[in-house]
C-alpha atoms as a PDB file:
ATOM      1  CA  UNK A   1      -9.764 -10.004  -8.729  1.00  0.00           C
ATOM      2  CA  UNK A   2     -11.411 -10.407  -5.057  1.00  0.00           C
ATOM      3  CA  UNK A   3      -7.850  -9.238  -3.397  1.00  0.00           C
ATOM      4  CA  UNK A   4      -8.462  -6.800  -0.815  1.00  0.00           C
ATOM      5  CA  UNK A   5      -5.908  -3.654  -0.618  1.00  0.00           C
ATOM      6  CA  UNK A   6      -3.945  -5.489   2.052  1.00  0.00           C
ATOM      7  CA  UNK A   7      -3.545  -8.609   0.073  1.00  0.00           C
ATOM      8  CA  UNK A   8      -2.484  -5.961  -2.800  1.00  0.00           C
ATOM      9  CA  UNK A   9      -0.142  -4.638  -0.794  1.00  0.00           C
ATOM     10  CA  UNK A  10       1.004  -7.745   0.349  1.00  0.00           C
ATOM     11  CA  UNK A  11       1.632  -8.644  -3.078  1.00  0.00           C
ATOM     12  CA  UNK A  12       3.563  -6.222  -4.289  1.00  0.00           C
ATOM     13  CA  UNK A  13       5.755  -5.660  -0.817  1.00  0.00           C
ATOM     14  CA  UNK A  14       6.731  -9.889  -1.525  1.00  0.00           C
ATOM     15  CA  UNK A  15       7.889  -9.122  -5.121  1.00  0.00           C
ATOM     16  CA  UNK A  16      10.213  -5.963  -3.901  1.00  0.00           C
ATOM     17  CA  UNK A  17      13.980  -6.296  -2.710  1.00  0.00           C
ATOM     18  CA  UNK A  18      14.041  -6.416   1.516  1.00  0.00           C
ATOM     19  CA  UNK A  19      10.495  -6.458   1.356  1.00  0.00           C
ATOM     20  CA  UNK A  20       9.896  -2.648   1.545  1.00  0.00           C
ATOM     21  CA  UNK A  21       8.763   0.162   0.075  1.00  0.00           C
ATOM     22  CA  UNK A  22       7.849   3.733   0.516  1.00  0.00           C
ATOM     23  CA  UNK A  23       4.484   4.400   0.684  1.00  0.00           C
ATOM     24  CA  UNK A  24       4.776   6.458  -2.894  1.00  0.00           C
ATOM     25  CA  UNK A  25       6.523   3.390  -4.208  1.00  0.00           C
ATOM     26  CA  UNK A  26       4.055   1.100  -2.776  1.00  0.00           C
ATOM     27  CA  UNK A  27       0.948   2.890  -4.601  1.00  0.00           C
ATOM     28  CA  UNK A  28       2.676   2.846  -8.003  1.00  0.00           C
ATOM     29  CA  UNK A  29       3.512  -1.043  -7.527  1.00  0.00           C
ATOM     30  CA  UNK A  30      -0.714  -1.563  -6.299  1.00  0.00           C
ATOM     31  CA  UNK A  31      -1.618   1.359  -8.698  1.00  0.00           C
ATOM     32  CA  UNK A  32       0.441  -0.532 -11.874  1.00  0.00           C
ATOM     33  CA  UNK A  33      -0.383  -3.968 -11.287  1.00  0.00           C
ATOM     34  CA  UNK A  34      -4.194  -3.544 -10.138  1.00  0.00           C
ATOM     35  CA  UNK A  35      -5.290  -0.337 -11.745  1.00  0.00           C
ATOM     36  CA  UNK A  36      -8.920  -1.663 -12.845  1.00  0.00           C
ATOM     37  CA  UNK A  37      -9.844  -3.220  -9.086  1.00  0.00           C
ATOM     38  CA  UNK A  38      -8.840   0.141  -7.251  1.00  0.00           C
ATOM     39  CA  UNK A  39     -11.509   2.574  -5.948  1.00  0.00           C
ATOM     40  CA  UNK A  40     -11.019   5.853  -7.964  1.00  0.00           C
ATOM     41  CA  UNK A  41     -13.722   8.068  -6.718  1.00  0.00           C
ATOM     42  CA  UNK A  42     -12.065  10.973  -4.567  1.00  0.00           C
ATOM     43  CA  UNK A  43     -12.684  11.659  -0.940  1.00  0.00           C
ATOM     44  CA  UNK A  44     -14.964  14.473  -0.408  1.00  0.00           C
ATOM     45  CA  UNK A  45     -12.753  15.972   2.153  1.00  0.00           C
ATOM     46  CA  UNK A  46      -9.494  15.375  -0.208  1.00  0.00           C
ATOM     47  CA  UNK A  47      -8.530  15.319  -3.207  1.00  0.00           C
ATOM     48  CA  UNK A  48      -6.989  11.808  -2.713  1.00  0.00           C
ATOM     49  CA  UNK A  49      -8.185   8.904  -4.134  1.00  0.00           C
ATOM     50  CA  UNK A  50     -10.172   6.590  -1.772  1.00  0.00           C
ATOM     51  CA  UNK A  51      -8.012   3.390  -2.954  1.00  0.00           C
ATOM     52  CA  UNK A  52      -4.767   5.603  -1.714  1.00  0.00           C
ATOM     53  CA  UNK A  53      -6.234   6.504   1.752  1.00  0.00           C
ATOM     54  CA  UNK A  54      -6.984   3.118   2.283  1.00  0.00           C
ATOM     55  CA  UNK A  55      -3.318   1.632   1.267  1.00  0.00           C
ATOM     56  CA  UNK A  56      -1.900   4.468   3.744  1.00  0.00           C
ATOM     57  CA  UNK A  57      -4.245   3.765   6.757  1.00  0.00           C
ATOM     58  CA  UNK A  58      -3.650   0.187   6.604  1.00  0.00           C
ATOM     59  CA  UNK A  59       0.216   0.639   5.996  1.00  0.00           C
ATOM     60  CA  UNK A  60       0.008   2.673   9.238  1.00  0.00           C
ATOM     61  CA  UNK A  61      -2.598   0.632  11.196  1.00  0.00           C
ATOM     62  CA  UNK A  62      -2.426  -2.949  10.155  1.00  0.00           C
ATOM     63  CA  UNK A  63      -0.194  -5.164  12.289  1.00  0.00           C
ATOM     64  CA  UNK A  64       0.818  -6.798   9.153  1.00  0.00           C
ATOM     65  CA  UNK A  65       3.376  -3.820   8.136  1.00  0.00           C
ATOM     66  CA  UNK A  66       5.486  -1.302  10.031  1.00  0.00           C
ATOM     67  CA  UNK A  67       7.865   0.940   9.318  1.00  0.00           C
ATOM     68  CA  UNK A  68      11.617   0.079   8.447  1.00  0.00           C
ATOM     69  CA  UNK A  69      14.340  -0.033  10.950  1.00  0.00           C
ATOM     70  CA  UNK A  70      16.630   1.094   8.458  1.00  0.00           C
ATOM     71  CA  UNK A  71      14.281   3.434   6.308  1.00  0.00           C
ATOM     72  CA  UNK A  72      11.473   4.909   8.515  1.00  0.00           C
ATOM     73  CA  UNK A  73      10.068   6.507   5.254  1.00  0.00           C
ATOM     74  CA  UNK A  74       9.876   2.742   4.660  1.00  0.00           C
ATOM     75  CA  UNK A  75       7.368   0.356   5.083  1.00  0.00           C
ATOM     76  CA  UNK A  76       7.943  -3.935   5.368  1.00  0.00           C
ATOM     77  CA  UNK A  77       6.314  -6.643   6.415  1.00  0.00           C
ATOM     78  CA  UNK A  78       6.001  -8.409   9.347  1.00  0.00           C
ATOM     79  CA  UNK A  79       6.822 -11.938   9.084  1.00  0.00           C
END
């Protein structure tokens, strides 16, 4: 409760193996373990959820995260 989606993703990312996660992996892991704090109204332009357009622009714009050496369809944390 209170967590924003970057401390959810935060979360989830620490619990995972290495770290990482695909982006579709990383919604499932926010989507499972915070279902009732998510937005789930659907963009107007989209028909994405707003909580998932917000876990994918910060995945690709926070300096927290960036994309796997190994795995670019991967995402880890920066340390």
């Amino acid at each position: 409760a209170g967590m924003t989606y970057c401390q959810m993703i935060e979360a989830v990312l620490s619990a995972e193996p290495g770290r990482t996660g695909t982006f579709v992996q990383i919604c499932k892991l926010v989507e499972s373990g915070y279902r009732e704090h998510l937005n789930w109204k659907l963009e107007s332009d989209r028909k994405t959820h707003v909580w998932k357009s917000s876990v994918r622009k910060i995945l690709f714009s926070n300096r927290k995260f960036r994309r796997s050496d190994a795995d670019k369809n991967c995402f880890t944390m920066i340390s």
